[in-house]
Protein backbone atom coordinates (compact mmCIF):
# COMPACT_ATOMS: atom_id res chain seq x y z
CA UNK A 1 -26.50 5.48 50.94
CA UNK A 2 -22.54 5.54 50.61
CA UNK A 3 -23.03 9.27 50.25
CA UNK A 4 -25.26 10.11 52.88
CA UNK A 5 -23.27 8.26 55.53
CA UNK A 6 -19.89 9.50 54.01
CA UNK A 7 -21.28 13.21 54.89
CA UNK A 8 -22.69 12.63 58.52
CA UNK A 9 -19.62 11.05 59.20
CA UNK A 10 -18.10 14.07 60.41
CA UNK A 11 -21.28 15.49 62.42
CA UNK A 12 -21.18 11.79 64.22
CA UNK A 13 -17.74 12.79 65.55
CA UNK A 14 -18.13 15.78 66.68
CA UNK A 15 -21.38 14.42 68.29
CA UNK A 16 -19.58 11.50 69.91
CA UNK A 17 -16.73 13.60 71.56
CA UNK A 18 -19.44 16.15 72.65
CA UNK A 19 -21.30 12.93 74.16
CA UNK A 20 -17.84 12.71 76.49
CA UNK A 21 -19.87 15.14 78.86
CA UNK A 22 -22.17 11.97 80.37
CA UNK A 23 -18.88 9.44 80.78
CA UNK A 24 -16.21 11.78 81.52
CA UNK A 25 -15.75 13.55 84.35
CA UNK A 26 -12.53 15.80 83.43
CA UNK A 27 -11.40 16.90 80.45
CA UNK A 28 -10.14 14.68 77.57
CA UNK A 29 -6.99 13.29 78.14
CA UNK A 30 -3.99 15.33 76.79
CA UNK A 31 -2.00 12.45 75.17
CA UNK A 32 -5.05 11.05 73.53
CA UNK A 33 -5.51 14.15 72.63
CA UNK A 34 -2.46 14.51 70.96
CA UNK A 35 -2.33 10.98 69.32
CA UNK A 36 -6.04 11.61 67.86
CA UNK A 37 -5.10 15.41 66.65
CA UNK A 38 -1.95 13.52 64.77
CA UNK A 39 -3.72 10.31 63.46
CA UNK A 40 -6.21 13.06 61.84
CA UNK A 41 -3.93 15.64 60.55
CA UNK A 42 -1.97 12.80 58.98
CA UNK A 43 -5.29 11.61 57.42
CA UNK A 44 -6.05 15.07 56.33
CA UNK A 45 -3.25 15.91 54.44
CA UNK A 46 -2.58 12.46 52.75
CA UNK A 47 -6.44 12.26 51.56
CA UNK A 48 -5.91 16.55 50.64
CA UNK A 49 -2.72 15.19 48.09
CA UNK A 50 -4.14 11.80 46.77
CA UNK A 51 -7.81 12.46 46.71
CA UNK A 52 -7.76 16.55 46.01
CA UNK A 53 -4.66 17.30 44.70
CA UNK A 54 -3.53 14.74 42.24
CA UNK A 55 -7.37 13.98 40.62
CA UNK A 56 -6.97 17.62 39.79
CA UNK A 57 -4.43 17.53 38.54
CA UNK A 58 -5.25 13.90 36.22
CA UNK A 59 -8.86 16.20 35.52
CA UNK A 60 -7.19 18.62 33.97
CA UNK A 61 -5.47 18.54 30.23
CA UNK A 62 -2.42 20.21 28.45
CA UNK A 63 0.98 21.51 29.80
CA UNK A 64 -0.96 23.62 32.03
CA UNK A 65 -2.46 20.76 33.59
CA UNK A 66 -1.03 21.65 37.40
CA UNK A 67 -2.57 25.73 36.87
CA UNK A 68 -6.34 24.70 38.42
CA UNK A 69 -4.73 22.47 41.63
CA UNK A 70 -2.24 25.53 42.54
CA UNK A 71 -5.50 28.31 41.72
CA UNK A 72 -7.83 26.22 43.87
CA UNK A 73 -5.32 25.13 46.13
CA UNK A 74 -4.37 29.00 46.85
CA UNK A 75 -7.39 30.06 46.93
CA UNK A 76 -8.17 27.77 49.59
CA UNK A 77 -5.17 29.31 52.14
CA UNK A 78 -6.63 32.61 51.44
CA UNK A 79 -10.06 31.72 52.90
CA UNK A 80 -9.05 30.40 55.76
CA UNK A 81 -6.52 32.99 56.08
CA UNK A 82 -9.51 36.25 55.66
CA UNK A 83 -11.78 34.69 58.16
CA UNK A 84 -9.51 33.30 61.22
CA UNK A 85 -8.61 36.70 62.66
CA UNK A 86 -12.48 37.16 62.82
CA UNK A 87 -12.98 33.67 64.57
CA UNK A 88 -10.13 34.53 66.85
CA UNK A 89 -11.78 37.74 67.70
CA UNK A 90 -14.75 35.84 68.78
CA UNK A 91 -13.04 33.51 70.62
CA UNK A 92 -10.78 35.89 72.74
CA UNK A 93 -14.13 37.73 73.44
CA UNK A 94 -15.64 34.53 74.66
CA UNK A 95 -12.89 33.52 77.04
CA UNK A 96 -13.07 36.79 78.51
CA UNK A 97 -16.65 36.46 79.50
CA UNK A 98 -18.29 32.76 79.18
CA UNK A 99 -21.37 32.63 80.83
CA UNK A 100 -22.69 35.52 78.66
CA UNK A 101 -20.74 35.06 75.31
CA UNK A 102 -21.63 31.07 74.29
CA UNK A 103 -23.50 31.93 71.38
CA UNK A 104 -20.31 33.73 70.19
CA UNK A 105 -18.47 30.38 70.71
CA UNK A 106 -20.92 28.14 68.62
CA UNK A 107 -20.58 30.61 65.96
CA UNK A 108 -16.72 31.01 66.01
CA UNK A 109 -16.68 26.98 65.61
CA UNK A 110 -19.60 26.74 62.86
CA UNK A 111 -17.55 29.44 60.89
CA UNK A 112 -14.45 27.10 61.73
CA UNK A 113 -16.34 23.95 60.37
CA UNK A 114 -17.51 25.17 57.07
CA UNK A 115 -14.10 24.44 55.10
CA UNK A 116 -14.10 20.83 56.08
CA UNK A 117 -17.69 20.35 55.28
CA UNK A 118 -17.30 21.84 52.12
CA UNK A 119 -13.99 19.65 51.39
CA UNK A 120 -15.81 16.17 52.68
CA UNK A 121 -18.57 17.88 50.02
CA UNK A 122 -16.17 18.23 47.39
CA UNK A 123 -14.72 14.85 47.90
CA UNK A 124 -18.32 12.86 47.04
CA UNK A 125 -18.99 14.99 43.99
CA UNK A 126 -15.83 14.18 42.50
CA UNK A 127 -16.49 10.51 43.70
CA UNK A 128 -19.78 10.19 41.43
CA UNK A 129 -18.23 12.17 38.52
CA UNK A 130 -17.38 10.44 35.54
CA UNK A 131 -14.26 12.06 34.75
CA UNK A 132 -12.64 11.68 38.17
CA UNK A 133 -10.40 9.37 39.80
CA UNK A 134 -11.67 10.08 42.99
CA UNK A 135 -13.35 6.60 44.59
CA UNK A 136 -16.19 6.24 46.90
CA UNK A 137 -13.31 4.84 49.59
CA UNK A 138 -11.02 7.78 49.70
CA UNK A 139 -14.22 10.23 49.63
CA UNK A 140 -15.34 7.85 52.75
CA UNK A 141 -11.82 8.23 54.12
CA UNK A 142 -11.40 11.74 53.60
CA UNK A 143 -14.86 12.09 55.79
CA UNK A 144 -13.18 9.72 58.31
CA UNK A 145 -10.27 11.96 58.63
CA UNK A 146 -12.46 14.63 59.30
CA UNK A 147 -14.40 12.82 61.77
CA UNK A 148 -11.68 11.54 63.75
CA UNK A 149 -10.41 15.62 63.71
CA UNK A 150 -13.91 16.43 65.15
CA UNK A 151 -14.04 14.16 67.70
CA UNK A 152 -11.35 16.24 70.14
CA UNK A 153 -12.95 19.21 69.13
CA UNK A 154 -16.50 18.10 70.20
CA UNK A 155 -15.47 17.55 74.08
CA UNK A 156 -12.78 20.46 73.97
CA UNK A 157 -16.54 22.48 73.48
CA UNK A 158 -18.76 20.40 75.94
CA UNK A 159 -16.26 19.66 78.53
CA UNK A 160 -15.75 22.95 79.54
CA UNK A 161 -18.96 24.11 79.79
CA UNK A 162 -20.25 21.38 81.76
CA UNK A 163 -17.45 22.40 84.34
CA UNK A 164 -18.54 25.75 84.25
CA UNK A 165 -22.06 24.40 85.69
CA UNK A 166 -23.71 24.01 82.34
CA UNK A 167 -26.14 20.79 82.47
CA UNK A 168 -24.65 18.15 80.90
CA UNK A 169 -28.12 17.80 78.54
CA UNK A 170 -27.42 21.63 77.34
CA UNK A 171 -23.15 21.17 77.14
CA UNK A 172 -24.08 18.53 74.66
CA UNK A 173 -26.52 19.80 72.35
CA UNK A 174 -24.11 23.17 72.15
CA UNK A 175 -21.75 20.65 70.93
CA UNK A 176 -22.92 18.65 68.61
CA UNK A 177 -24.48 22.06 67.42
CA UNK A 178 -21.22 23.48 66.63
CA UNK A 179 -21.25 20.72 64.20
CA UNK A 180 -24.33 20.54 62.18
CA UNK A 181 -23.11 22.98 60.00
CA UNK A 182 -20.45 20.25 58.17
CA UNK A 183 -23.71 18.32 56.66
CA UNK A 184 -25.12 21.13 55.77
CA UNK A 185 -22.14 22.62 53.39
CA UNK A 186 -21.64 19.24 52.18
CA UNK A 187 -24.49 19.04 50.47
CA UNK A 188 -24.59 22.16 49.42
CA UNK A 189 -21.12 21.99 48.19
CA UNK A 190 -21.76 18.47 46.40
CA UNK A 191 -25.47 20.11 44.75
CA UNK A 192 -23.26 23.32 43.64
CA UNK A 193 -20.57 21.11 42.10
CA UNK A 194 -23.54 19.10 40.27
CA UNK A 195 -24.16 22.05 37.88
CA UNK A 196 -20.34 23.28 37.49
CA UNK A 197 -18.36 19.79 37.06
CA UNK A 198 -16.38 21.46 34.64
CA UNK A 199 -15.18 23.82 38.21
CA UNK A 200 -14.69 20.70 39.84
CA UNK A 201 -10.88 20.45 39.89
CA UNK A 202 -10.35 24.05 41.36
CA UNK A 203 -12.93 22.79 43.75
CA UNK A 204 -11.09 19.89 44.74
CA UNK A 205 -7.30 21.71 45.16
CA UNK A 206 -9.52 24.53 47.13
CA UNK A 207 -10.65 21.91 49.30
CA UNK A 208 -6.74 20.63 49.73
CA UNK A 209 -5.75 23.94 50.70
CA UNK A 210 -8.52 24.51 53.38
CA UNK A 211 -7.51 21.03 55.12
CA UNK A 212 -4.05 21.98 55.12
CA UNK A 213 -4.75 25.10 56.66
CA UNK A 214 -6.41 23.81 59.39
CA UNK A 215 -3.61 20.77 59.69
CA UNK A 216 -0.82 23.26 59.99
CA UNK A 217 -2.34 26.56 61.73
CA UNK A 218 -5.71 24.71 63.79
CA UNK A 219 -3.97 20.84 64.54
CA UNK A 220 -0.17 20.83 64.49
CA UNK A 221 -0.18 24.34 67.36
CA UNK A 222 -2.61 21.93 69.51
CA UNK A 223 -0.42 18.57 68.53
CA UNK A 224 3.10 20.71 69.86
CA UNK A 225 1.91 22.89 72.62
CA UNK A 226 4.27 20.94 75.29
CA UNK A 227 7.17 18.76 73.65
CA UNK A 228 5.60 15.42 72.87
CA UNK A 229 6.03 12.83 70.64
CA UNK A 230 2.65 10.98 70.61
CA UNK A 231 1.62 13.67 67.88
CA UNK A 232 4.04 13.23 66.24
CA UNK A 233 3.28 8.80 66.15
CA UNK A 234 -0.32 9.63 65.54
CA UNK A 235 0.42 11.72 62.34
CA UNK A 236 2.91 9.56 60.78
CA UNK A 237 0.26 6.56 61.72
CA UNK A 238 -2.93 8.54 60.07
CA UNK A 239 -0.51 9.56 56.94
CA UNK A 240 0.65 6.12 56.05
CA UNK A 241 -3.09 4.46 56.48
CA UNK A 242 -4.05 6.73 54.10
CA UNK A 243 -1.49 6.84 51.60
CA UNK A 244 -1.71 2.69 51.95
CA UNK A 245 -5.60 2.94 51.46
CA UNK A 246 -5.72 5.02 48.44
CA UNK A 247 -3.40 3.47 46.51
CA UNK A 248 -4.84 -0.41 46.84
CA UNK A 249 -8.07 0.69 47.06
CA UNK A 250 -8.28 3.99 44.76
């Protein structure tokens, strides 16, 4: 039950921020904004080191022990690096021309979502392995993180096209659409991981590099775009939850 709820946690925020759309009537505040985009990249990239990085590293055995965290971990920056030029080709093309380009939108965003669906994936297989470290609570956590990301992101989707004369019904479900695909590469992430556990610390570092990606490239750009030190709160807020959490409660 932990499991299932620790995976939908992420679609549920993204579905609650697209829900903005039937009790807002502008766009989501900017310094809220700014304070949730910090509070979940700090989140992010404590869970990425204490629940990806370092049960890696504690997986793996020999001098060598740090060689799977920096493969997966590179490989992870690479990913995100090959495909973003192709989601911001879709999005430029969709700003130019809205009304007939929104598919092109939900599938920049799904493409966008995958990493952190397969990271909150990661996270639950290494919590029911038995030679992890990893805890039900920090793979809860890390979801949480995730969640809190996605929240922003759902009304940064639905609140604009509701004010481009979208029903509010429709802005939604394109939304929470652009979301559905976290669930669905969680699982298939956490099944995958079921029948290679012996691949499960390059998993987890690969995982740590995607989030960090999208921390420093996707969150801090939107966190600094005017001079503002709410993000800045936020992050060091998220970080320090997290790093408090794990450690009592990993």
């Amino acid at each position: 039950m932990d499991v299932i709820f620790g995976i939908l946690m992420p679609f549920i925020g993204t579905a609650l921020g697209s829900g903005m759309v039937f009790v807002m009537k502008d766009k989501l505040n900017d310094k809220r904004q700014k304070v949730l985009l910090g509070f979940a990249s700090g989140v992010m990239i404590a869970a990425a080191i204490w629940s990806l990085i370092l049960p890696s590293i504690e997986m793996s055995i020999g001098i060598f022990s740090w060689l799977p965290a920096t493969i997966g971990f590179i490989f992870g920056i690479l990913g995100l690096i090959i495909i973003d030029p192709f989601i911001d080709k879709i999005e430029s093309k969709w700003k130019k021309n809205k009304n007939s380009n929104i598919l092109m939108l939900i599938i920049a965003v799904t493409i966008h979502n995958i990493p952190e669906g397969m990271a909150v994936g990661v996270a639950f297989a290494g919590a029911l392995a038995t030679n992890s470290s990893i805890t039900m609570i920090q793979a809860i956590i890390l979801a949480l993180g995730v969640a809190i990301q996605n929240f922003p992101e759902g009304a940064i989707i639905s609140m604009p096209l509701k004010n481009e004369g979208m029903s509010k019904l429709k802005a939604f479900f394109i939304g929470i659409l652009s979301g559905i695909v976290e669930p669905i590469f969680a699982i298939f992430t956490l099944l995958l991981i079921t029948l290679v556990i012996p691949f499960l610390p390059y998993f987890l570092s690969f995982a740590a590099g995607a989030m960090f990606y999208v921390v420093i490239n996707e969150l801090i750009p939107k966190i600094n775009k005017k001079e503002n030190y709410l993000g800045t709160v936020g992050f060091t807020i998220g970080f320090l939850i997290m790093m408090i959490l794990d450690v009592s409660l990993g």
